[in-house]
PDB file of N, CA and C in Angstrom:
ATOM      1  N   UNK A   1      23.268  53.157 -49.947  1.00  0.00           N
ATOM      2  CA  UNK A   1      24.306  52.832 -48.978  1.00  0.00           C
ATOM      3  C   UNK A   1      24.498  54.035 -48.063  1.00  0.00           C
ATOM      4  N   UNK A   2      24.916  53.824 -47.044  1.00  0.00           N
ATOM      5  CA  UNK A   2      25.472  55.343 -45.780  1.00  0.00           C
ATOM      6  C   UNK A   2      26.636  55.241 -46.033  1.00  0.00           C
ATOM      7  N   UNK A   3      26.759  56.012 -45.543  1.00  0.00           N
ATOM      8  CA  UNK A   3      28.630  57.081 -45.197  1.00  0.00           C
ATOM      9  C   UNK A   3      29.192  56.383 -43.596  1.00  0.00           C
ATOM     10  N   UNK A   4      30.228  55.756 -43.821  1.00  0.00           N
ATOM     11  CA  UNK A   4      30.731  54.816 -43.126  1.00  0.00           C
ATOM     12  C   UNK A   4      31.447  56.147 -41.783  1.00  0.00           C
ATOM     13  N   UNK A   5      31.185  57.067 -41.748  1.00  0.00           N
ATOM     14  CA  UNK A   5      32.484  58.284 -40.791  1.00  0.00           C
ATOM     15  C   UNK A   5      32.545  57.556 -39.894  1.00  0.00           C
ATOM     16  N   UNK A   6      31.054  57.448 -39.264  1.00  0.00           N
ATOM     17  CA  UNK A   6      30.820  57.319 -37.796  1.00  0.00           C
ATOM     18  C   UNK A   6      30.837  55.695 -37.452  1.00  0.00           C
ATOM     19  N   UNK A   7      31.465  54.968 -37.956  1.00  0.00           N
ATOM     20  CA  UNK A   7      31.830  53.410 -37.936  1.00  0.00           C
ATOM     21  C   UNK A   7      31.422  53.028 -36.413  1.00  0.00           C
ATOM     22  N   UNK A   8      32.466  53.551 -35.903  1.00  0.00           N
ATOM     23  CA  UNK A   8      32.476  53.085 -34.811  1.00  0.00           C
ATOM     24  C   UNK A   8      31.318  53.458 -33.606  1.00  0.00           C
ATOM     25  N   UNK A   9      30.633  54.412 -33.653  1.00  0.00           N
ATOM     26  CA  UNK A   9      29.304  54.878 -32.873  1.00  0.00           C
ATOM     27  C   UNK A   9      28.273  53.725 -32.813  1.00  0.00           C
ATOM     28  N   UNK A  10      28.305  52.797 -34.315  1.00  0.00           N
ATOM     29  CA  UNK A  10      27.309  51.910 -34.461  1.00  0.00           C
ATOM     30  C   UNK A  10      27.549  50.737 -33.769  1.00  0.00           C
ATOM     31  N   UNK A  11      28.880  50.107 -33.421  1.00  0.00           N
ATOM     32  CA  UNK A  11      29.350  49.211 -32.484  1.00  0.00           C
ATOM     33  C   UNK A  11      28.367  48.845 -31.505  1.00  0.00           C
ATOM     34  N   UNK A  12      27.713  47.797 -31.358  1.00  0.00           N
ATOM     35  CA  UNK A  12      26.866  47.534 -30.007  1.00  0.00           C
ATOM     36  C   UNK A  12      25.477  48.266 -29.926  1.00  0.00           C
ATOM     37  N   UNK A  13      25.080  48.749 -31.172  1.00  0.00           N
ATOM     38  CA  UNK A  13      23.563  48.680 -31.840  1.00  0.00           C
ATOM     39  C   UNK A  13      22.647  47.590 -32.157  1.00  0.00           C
ATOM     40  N   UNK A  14      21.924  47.675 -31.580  1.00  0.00           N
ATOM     41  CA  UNK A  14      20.627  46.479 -31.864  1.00  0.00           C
ATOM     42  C   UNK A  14      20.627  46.634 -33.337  1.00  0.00           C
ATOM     43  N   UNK A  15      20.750  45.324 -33.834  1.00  0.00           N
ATOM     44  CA  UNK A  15      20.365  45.012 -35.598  1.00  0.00           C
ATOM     45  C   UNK A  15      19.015  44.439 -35.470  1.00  0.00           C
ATOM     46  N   UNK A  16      18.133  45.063 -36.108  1.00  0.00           N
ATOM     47  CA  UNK A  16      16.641  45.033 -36.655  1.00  0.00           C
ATOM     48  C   UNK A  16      16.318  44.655 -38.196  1.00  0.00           C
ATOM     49  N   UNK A  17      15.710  43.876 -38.232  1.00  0.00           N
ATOM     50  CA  UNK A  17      15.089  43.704 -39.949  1.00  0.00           C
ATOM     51  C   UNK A  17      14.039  44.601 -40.157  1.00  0.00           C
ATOM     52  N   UNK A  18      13.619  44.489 -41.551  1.00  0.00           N
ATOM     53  CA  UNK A  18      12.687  45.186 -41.990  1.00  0.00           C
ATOM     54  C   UNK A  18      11.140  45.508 -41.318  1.00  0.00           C
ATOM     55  N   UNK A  19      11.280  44.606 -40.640  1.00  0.00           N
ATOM     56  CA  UNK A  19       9.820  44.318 -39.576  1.00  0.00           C
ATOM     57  C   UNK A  19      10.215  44.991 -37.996  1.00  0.00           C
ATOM     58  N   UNK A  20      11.244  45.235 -37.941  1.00  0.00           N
ATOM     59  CA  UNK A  20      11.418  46.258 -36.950  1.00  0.00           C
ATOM     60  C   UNK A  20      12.387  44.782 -35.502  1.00  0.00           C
ATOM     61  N   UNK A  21      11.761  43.320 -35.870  1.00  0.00           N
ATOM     62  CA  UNK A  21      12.498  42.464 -35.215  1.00  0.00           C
ATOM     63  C   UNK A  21      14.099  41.817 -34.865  1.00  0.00           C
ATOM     64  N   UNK A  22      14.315  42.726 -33.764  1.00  0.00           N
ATOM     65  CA  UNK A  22      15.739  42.611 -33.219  1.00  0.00           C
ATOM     66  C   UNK A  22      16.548  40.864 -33.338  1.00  0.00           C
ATOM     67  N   UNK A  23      17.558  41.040 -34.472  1.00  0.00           N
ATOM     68  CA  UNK A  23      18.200  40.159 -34.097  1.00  0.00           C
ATOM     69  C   UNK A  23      19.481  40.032 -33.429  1.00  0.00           C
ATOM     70  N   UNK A  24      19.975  41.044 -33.204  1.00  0.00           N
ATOM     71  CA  UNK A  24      20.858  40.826 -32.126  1.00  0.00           C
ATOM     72  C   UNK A  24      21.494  42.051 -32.432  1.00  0.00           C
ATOM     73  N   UNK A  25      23.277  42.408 -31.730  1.00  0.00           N
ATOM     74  CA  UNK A  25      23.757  43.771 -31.633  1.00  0.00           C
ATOM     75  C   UNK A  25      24.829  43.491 -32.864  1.00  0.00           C
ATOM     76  N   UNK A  26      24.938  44.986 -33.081  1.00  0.00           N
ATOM     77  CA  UNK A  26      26.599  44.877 -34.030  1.00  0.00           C
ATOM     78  C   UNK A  26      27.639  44.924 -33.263  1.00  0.00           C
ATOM     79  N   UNK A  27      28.331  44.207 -34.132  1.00  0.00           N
ATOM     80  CA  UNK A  27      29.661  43.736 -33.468  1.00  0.00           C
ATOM     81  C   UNK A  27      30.944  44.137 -34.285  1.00  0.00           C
ATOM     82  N   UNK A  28      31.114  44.026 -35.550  1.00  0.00           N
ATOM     83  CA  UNK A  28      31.629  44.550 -36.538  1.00  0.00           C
ATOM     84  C   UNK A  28      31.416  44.433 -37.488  1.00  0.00           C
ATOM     85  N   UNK A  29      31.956  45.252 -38.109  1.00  0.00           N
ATOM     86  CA  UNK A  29      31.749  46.010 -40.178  1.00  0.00           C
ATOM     87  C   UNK A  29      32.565  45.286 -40.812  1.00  0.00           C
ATOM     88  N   UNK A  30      32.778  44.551 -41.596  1.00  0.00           N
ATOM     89  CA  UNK A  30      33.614  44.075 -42.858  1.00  0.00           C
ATOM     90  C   UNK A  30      32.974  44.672 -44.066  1.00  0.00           C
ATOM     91  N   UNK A  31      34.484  45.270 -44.666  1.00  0.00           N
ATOM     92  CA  UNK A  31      34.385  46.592 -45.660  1.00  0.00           C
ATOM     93  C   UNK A  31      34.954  45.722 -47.136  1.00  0.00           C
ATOM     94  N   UNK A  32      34.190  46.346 -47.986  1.00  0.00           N
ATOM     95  CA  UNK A  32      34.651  45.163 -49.291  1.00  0.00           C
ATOM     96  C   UNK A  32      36.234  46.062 -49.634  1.00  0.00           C
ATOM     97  N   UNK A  33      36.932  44.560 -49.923  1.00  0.00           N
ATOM     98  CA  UNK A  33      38.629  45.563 -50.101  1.00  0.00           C
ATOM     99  C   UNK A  33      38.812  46.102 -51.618  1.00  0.00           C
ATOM    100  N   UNK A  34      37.964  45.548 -52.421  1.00  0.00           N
ATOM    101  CA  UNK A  34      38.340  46.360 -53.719  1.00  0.00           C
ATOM    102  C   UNK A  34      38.118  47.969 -53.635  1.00  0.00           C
ATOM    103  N   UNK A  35      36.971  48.037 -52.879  1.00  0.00           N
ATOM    104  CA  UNK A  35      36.057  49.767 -52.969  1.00  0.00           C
ATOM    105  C   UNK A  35      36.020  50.212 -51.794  1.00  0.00           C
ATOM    106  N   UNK A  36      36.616  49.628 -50.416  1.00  0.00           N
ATOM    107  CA  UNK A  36      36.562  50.022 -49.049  1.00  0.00           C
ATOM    108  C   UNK A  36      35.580  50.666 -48.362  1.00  0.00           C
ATOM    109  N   UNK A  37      34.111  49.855 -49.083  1.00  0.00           N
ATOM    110  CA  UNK A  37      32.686  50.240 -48.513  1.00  0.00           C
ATOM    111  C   UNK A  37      32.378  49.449 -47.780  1.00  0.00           C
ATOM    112  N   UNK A  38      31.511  49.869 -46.853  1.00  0.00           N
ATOM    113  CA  UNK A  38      31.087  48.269 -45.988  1.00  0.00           C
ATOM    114  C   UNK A  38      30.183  48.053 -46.205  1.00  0.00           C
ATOM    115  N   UNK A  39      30.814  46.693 -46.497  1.00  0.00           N
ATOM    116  CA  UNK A  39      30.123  44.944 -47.300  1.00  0.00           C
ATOM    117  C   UNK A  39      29.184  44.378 -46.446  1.00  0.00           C
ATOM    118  N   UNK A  40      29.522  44.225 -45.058  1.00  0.00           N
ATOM    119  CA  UNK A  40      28.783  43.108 -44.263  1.00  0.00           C
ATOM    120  C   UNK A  40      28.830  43.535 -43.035  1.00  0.00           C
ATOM    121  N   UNK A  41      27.921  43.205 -41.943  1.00  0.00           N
ATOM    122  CA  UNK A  41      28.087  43.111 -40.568  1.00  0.00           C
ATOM    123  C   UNK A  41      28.106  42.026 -39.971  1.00  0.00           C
ATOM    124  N   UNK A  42      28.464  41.622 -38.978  1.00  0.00           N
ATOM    125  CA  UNK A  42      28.129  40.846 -38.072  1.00  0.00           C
ATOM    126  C   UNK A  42      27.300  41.186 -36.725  1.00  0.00           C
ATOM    127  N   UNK A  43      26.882  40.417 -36.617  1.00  0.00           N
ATOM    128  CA  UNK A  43      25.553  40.754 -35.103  1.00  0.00           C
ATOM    129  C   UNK A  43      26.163  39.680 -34.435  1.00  0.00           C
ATOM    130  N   UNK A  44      26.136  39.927 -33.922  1.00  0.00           N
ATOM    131  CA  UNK A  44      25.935  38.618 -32.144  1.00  0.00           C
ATOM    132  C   UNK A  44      24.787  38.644 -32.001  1.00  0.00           C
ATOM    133  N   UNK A  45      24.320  37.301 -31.793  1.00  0.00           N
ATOM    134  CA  UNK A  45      23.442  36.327 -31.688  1.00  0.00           C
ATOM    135  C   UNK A  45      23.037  35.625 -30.867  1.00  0.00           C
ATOM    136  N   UNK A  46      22.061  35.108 -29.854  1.00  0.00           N
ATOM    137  CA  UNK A  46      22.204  34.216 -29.156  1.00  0.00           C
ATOM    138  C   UNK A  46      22.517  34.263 -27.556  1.00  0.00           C
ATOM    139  N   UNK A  47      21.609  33.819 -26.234  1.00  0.00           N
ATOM    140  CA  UNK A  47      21.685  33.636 -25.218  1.00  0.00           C
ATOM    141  C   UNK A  47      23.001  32.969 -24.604  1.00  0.00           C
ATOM    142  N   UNK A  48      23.216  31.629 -25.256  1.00  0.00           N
ATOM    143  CA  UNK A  48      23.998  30.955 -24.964  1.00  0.00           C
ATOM    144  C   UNK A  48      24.403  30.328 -25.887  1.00  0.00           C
ATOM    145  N   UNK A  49      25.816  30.238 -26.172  1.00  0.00           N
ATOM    146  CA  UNK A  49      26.811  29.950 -26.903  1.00  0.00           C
ATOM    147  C   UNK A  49      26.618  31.001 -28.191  1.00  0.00           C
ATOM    148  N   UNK A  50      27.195  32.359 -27.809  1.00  0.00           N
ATOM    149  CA  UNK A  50      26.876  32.980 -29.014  1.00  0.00           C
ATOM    150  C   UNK A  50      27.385  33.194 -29.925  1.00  0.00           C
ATOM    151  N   UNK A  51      27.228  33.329 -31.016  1.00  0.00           N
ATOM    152  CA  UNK A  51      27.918  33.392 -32.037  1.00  0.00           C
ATOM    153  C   UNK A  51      28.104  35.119 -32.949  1.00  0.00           C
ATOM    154  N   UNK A  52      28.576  35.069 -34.133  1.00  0.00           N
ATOM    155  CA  UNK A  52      28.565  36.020 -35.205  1.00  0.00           C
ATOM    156  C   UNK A  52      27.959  35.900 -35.965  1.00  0.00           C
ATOM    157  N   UNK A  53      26.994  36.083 -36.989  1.00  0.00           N
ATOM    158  CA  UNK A  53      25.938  35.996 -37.888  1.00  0.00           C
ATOM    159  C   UNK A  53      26.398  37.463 -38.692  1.00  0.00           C
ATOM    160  N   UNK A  54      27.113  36.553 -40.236  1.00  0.00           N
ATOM    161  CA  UNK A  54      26.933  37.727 -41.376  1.00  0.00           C
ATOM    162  C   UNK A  54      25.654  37.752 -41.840  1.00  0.00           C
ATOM    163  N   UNK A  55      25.937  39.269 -42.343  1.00  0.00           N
ATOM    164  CA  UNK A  55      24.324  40.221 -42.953  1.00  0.00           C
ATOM    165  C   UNK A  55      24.813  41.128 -43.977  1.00  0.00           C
ATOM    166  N   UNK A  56      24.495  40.995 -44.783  1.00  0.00           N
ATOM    167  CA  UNK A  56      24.709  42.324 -45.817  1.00  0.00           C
ATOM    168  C   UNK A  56      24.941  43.491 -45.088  1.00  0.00           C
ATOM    169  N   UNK A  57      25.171  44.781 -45.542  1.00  0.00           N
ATOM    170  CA  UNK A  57      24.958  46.166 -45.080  1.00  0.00           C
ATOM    171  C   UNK A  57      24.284  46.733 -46.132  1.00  0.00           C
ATOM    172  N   UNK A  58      24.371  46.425 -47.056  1.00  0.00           N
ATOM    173  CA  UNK A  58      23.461  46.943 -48.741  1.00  0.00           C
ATOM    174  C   UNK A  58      22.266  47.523 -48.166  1.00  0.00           C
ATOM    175  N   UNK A  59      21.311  48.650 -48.473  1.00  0.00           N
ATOM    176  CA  UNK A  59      20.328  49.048 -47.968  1.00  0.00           C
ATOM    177  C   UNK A  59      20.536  48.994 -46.846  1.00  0.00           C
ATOM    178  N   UNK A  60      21.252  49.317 -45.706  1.00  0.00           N
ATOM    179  CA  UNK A  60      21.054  49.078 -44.550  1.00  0.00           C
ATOM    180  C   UNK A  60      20.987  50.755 -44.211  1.00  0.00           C
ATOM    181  N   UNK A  61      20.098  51.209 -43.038  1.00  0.00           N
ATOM    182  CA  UNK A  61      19.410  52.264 -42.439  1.00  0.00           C
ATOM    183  C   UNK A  61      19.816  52.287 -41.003  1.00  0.00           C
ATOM    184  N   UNK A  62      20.575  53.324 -41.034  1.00  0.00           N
ATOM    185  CA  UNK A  62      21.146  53.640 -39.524  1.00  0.00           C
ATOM    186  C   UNK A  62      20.633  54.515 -38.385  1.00  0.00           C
ATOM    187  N   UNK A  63      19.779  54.463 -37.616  1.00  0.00           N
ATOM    188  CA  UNK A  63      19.045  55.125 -37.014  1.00  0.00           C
ATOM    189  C   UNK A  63      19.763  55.752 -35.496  1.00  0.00           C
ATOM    190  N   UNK A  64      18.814  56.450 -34.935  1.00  0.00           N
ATOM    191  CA  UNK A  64      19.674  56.730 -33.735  1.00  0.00           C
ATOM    192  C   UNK A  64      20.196  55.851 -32.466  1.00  0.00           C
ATOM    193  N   UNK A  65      18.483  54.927 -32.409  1.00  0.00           N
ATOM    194  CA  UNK A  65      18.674  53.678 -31.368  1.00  0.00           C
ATOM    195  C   UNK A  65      19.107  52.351 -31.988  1.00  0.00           C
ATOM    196  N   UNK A  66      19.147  52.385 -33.355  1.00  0.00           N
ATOM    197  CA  UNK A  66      19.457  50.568 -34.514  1.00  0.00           C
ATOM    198  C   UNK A  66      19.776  50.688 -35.925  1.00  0.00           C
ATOM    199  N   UNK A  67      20.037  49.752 -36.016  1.00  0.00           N
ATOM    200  CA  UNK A  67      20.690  49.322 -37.342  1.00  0.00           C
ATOM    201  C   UNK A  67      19.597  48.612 -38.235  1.00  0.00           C
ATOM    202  N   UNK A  68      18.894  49.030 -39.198  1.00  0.00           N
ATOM    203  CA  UNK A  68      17.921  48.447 -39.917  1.00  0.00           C
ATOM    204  C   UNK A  68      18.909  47.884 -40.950  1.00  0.00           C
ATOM    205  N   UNK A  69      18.310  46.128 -41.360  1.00  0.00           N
ATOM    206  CA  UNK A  69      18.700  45.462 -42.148  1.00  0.00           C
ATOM    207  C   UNK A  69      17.816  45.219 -43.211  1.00  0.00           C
ATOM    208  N   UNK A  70      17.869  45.024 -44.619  1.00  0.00           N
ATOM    209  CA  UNK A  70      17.100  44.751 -45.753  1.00  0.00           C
ATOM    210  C   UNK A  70      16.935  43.185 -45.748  1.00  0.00           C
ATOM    211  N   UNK A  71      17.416  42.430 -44.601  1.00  0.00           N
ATOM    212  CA  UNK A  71      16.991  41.304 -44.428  1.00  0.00           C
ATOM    213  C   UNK A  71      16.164  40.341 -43.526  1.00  0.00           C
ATOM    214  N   UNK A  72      15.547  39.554 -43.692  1.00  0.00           N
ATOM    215  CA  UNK A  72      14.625  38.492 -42.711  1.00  0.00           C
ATOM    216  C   UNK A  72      15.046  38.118 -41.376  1.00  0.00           C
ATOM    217  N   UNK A  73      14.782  38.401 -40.195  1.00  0.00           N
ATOM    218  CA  UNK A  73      15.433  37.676 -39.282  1.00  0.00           C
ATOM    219  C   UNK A  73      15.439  36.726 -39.285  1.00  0.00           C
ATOM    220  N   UNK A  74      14.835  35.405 -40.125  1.00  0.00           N
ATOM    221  CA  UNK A  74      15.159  33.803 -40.164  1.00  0.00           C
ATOM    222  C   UNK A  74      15.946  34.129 -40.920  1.00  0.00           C
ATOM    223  N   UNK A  75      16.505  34.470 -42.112  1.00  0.00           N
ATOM    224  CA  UNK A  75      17.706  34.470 -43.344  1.00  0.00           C
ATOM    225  C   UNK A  75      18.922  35.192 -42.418  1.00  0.00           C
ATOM    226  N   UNK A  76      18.936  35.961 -41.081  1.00  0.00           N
ATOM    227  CA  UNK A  76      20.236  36.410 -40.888  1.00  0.00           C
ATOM    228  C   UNK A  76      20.666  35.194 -39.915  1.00  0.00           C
ATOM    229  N   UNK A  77      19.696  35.119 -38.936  1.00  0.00           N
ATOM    230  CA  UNK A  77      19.923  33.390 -37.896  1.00  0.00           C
ATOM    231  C   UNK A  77      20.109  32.608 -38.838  1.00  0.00           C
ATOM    232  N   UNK A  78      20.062  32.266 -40.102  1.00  0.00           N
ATOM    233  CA  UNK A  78      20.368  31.159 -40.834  1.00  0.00           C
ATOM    234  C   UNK A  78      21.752  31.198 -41.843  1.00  0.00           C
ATOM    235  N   UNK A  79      22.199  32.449 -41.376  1.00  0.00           N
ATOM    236  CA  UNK A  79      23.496  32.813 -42.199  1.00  0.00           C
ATOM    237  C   UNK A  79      24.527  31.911 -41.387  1.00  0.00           C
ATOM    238  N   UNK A  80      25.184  31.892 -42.560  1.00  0.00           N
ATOM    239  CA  UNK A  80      27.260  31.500 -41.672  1.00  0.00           C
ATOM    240  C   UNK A  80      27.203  32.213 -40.854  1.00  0.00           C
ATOM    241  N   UNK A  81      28.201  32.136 -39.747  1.00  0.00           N
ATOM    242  CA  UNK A  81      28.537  32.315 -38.466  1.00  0.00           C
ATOM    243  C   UNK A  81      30.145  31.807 -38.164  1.00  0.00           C
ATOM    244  N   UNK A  82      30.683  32.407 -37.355  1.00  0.00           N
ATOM    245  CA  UNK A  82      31.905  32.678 -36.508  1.00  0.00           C
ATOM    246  C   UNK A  82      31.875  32.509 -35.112  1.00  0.00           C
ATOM    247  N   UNK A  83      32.766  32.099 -34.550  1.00  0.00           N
ATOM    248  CA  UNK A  83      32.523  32.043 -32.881  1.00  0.00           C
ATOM    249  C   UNK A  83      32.656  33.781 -32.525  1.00  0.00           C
ATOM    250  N   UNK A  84      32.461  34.036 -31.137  1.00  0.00           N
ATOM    251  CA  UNK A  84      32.356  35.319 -30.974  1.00  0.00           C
ATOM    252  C   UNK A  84      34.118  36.049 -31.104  1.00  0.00           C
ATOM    253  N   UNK A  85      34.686  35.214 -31.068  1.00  0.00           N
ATOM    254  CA  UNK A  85      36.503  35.533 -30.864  1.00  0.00           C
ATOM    255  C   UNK A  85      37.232  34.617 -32.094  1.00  0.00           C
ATOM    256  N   UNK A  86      36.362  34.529 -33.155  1.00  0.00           N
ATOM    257  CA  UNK A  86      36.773  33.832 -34.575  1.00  0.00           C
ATOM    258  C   UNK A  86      36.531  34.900 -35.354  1.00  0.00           C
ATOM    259  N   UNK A  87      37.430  34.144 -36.563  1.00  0.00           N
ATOM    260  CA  UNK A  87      37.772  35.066 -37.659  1.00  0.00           C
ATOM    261  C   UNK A  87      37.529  34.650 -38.873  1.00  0.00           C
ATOM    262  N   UNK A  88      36.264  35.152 -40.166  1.00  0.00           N
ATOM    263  CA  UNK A  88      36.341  34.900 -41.016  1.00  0.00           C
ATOM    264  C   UNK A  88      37.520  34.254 -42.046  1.00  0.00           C
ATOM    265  N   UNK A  89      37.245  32.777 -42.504  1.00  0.00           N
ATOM    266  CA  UNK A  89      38.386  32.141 -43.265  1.00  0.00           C
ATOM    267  C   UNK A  89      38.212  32.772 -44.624  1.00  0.00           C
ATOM    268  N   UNK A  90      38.935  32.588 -45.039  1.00  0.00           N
ATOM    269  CA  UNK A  90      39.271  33.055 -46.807  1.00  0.00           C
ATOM    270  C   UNK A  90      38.507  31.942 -47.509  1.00  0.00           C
ATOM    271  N   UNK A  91      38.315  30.737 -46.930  1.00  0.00           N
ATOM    272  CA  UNK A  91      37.714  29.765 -47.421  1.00  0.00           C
ATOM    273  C   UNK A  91      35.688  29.941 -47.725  1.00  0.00           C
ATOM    274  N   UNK A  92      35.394  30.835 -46.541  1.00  0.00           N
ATOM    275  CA  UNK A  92      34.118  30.661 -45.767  1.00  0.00           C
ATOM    276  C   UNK A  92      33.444  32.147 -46.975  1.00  0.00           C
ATOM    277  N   UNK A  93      34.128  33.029 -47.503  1.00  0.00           N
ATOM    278  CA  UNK A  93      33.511  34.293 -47.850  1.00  0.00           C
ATOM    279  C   UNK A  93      32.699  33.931 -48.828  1.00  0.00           C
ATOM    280  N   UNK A  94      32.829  33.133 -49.509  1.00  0.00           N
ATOM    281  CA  UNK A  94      31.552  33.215 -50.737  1.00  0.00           C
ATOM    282  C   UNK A  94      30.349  31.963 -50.456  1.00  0.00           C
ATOM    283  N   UNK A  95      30.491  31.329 -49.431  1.00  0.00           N
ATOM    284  CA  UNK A  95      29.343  30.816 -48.507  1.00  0.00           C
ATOM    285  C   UNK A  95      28.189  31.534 -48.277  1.00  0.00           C
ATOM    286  N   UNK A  96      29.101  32.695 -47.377  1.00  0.00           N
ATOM    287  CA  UNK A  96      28.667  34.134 -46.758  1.00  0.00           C
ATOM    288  C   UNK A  96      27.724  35.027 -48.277  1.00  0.00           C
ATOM    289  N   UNK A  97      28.276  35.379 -49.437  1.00  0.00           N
ATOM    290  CA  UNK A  97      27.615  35.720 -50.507  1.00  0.00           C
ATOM    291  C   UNK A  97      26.384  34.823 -50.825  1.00  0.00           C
ATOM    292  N   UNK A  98      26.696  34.008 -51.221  1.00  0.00           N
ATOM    293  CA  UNK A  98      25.970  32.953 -51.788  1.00  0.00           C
ATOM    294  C   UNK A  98      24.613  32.593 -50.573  1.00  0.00           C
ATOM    295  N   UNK A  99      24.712  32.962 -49.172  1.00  0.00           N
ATOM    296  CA  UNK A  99      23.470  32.341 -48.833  1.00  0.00           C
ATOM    297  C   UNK A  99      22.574  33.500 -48.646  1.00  0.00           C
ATOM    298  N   UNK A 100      23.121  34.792 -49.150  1.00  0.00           N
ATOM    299  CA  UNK A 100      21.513  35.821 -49.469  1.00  0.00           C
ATOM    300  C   UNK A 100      21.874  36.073 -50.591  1.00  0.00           C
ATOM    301  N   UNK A 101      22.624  34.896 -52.009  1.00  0.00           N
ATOM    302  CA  UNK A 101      22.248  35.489 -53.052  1.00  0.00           C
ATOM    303  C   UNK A 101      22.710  36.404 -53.727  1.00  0.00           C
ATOM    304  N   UNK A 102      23.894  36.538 -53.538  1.00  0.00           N
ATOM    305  CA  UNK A 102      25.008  37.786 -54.103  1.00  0.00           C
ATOM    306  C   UNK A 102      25.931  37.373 -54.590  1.00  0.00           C
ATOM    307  N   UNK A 103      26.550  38.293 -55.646  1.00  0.00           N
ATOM    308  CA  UNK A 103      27.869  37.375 -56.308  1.00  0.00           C
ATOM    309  C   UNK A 103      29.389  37.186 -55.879  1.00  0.00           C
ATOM    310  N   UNK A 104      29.816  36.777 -55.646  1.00  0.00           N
ATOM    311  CA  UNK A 104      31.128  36.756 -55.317  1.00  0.00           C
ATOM    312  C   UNK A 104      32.178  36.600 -56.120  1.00  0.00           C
ATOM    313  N   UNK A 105      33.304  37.294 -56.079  1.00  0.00           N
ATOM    314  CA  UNK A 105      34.270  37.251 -57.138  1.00  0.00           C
ATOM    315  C   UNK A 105      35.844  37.632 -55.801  1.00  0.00           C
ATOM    316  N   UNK A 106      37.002  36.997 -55.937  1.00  0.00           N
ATOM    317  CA  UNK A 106      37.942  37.537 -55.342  1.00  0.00           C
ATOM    318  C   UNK A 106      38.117  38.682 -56.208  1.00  0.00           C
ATOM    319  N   UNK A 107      39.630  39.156 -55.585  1.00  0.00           N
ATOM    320  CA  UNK A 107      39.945  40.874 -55.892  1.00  0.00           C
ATOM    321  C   UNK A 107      40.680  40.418 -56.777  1.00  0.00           C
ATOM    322  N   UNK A 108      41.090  41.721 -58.114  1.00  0.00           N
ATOM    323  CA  UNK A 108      41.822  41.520 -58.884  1.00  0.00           C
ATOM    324  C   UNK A 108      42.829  40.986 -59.226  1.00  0.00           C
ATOM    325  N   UNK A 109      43.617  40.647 -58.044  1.00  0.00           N
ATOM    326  CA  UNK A 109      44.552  39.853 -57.627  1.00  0.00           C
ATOM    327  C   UNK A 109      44.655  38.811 -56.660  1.00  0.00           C
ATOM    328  N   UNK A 110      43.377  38.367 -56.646  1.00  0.00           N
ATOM    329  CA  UNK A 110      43.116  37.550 -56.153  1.00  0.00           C
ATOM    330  C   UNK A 110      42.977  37.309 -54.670  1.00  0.00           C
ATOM    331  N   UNK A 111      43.107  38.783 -54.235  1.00  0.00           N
ATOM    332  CA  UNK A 111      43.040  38.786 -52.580  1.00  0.00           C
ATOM    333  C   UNK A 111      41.635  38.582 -52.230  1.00  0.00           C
ATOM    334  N   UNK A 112      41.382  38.388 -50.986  1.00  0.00           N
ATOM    335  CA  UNK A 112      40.338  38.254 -50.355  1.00  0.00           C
ATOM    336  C   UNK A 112      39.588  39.366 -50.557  1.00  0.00           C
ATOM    337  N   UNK A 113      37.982  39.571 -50.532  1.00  0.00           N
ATOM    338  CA  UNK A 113      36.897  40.496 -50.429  1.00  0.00           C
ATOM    339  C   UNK A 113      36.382  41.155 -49.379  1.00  0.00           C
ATOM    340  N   UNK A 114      36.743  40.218 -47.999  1.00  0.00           N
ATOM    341  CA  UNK A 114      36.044  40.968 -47.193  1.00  0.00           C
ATOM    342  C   UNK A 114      37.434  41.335 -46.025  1.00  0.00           C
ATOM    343  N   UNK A 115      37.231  42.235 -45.341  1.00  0.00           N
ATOM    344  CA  UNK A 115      38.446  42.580 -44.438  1.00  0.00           C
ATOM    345  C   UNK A 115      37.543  43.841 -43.430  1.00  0.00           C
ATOM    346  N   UNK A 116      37.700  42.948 -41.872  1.00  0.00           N
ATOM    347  CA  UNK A 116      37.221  43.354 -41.007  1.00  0.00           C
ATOM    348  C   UNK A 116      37.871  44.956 -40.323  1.00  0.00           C
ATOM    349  N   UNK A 117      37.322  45.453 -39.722  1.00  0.00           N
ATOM    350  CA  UNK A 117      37.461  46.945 -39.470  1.00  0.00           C
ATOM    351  C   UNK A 117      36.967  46.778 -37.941  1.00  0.00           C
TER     352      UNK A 117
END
């Protein structure tokens, strides 16, 4: 995992997969709330009508010009999505886990997991 300091520098970085193929820019970090690491990104996506596309941050590699992802660019275009001015539901987060395969559990008290930054 990286060291979250510079959060905000990464804002509006080309997100790249492992193959070096741009899927779109970051847009924001959602930080897991039990451990206040960041959980997920979102990229913007798309020519027209664009959207938000969650992605892990797990293994993710921060470079000077991009954001390397440990994932497929068909598996991040095929993730849940948000309009560009929408907001993850409490309903939608373990969708978001569950379609690359990760476990999901609410917080000890049952709060939500993911919380945008």
């Amino acid at each position: 995992m990286f060291e979250a300091e510079n959060l905000r520098d990464w804002i509006g970085l080309p997100v790249v997969d492992l193959a070096g193929d741009k899927i779109g820019q970051l847009e924001s970090v959602y930080f897991d709330t039990s451990s206040d690491s960041p959980s997920f990104a979102t990229v913007q996506a798309g020519l027209v009508g664009k959207k938000l596309l969650f992605v892990p941050l797990d293994g993710a590699v921060v470079a000077p010009k991009h954001v390397k992802v440990q994932f497929d660019k068909k598996l991040v275009k095929d993730a849940p999505s948000i309009e560009t001015d929408g907001e993850l539901e409490a309903s939608q987060e373990a969708d978001v886990f569950a379609h690359y395969g990760l476990p999901y559990a609410l917080g000890a008290g049952g709060e939500r997991r993911l919380g945008r930054r």
